[in-house]
Protein backbone atom coordinates (compact mmCIF):
# COMPACT_ATOMS: atom_id res chain seq x y z
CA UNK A 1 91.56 57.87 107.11
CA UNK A 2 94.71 57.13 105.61
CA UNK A 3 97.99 58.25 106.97
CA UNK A 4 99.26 60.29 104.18
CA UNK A 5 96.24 61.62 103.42
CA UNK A 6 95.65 63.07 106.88
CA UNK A 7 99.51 64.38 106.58
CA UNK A 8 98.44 66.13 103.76
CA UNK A 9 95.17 67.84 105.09
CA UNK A 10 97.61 68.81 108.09
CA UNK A 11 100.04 70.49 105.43
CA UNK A 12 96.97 72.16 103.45
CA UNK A 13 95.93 73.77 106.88
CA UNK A 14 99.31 74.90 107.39
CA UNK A 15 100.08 76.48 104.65
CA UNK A 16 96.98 78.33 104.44
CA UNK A 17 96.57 79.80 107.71
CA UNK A 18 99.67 81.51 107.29
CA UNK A 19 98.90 82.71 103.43
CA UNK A 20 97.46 86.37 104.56
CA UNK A 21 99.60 88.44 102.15
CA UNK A 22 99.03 91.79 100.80
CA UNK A 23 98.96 92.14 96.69
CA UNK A 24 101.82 94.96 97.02
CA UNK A 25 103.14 92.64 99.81
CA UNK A 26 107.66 92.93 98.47
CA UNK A 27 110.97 94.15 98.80
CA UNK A 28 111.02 97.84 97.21
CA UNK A 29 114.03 99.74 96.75
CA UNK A 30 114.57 103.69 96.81
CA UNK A 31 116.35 103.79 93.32
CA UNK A 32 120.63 104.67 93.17
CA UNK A 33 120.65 104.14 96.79
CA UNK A 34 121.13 100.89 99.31
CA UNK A 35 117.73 101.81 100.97
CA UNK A 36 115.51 98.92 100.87
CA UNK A 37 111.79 98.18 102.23
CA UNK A 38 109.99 95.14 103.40
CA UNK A 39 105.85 95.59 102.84
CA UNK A 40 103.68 92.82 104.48
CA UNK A 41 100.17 93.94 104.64
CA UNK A 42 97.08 91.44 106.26
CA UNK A 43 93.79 93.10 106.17
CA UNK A 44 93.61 96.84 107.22
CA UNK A 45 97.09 96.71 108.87
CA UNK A 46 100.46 97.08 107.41
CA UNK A 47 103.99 97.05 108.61
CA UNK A 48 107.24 98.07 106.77
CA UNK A 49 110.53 97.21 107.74
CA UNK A 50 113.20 99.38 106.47
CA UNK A 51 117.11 98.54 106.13
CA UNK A 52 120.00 100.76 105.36
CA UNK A 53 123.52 100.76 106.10
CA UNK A 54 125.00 103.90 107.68
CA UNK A 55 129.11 104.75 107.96
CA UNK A 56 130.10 104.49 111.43
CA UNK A 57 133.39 105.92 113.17
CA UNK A 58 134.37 105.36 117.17
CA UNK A 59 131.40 103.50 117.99
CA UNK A 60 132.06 100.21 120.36
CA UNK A 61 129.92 97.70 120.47
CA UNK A 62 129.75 94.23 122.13
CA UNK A 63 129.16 91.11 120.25
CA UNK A 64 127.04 88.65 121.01
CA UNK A 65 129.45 86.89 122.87
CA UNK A 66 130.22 89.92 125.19
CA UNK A 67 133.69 90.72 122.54
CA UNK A 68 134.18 94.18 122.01
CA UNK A 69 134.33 95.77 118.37
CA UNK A 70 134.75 98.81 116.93
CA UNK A 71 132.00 99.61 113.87
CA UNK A 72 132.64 101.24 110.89
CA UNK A 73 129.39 101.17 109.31
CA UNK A 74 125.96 100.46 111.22
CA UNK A 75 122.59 98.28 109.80
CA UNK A 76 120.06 100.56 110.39
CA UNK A 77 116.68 99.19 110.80
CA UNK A 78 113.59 101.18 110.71
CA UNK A 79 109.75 99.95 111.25
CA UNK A 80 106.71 101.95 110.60
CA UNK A 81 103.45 101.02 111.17
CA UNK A 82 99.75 101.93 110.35
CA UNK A 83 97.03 101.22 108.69
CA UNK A 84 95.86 100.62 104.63
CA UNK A 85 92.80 100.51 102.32
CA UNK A 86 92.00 96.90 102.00
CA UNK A 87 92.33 96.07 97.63
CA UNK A 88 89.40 94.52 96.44
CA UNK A 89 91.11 93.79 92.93
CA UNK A 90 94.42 92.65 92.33
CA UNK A 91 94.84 96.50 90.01
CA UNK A 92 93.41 98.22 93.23
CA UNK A 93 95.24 100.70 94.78
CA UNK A 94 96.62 101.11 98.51
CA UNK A 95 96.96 104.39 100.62
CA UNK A 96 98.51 103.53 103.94
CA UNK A 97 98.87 106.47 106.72
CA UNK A 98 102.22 104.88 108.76
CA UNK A 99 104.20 106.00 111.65
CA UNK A 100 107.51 105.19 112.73
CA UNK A 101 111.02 105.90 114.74
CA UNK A 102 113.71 106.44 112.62
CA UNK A 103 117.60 108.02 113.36
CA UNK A 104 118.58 105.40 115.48
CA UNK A 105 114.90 106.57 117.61
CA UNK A 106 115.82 110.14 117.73
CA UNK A 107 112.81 110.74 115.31
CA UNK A 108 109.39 109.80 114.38
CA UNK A 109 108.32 109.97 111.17
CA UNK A 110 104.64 109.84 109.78
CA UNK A 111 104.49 108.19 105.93
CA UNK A 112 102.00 108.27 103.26
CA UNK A 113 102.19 105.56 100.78
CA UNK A 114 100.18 104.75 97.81
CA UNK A 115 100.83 101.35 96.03
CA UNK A 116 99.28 101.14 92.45
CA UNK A 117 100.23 98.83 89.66
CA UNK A 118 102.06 101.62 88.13
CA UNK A 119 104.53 102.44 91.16
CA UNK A 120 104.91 103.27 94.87
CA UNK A 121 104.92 106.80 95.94
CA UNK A 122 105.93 107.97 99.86
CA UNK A 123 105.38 111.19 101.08
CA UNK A 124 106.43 112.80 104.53
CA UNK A 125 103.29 113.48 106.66
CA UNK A 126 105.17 114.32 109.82
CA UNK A 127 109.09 114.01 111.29
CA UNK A 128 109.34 115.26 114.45
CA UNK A 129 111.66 114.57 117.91
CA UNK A 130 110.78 111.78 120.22
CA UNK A 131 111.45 111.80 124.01
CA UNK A 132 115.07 110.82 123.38
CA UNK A 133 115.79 113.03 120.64
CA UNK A 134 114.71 116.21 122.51
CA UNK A 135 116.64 114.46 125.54
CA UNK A 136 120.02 114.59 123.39
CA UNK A 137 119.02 118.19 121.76
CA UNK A 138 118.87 116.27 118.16
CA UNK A 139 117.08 118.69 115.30
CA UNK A 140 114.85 116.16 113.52
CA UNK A 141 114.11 119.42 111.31
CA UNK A 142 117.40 119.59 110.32
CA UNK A 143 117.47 115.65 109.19
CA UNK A 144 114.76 115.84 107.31
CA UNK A 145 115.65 118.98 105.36
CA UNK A 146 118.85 116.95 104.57
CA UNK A 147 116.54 113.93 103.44
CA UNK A 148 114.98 116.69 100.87
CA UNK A 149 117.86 118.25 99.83
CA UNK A 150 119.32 114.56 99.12
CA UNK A 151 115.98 114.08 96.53
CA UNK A 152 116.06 117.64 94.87
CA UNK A 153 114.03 119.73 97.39
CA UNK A 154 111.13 117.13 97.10
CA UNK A 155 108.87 115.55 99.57
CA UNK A 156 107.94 112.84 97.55
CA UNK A 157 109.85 109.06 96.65
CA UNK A 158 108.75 106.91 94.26
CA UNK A 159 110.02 103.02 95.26
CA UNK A 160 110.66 99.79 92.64
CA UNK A 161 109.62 96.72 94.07
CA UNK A 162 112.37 94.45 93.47
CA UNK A 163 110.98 91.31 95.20
């Protein structure tokens, strides 16, 4: 066998075992807001990543080279996990059950979300305290009535994928 040739059989494998992607597999956006979503599905199981940015005030933190800063604004990552209805046709439509920590871990939240080719709803199944937010006396109630009140009373989001 030729040299290149077996290069590029090498390359084809690659690139194809690592070509598991879900058809709503993006970056989604909650609309006027800076809250975005990363969806990577691969079979039944689904992960989303989510990223905001949060004011900050007081807060030190070291860098990674031990310096100390103050913060005034913190990247807030969030990742909820679960699992989806596999699509059998590029128009099918996803429901995925996911669960999460969210508020910096205070919280965990439990997600509905349907993907269809006309938009991407979420829904609050669930926010309640984990074993560090009843440790620090944090009201995960109260957060997510502010969450509603922020989106008219509603418990339900529709996303845009951007990406």
């Amino acid at each position: 066998m030729k040299k290149s040739t077996f290069k590029g059989l090498i390359a084809m494998a690659v690139c194809n075992s690592a070509a598991a992607a879900g058809i709503y597999d993006g970056i989604y956006q909650l609309p006027n807001s800076q809250e975005f979503y990363s969806v990577h599905q691969s079979g039944s199981g689904m992960i989303v990543g989510g990223f905001s940015v949060s004011p900050a005030s007081g807060i030190n933190s070291l860098l990674r080279n031990g310096q100390l800063f103050t913060i005034t604004k913190a990247n807030i990552w969030d990742l909820f996990s679960g699992s989806a209805s596999v699509p059998t046709t590029p128009s099918s439509i996803v429901t995925a059950n996911l669960q999460g920590e969210v508020d910096y871990g205070a919280c965990s939240a439990s997600i509905n979300v349907v993907f269809s080719p006309s938009g991407t709803t979420v829904r609050y199944t669930g926010y309640t305290q984990t074993s560090a937010g009843v440790a620090q006396g944090v009201n995960c109630s109260a957060i997510f009535n502010s969450i509603l009140s922020r989106n008219g009373g509603l418990n339900t989001f529709n996303f845009v994928r951007i990406f």
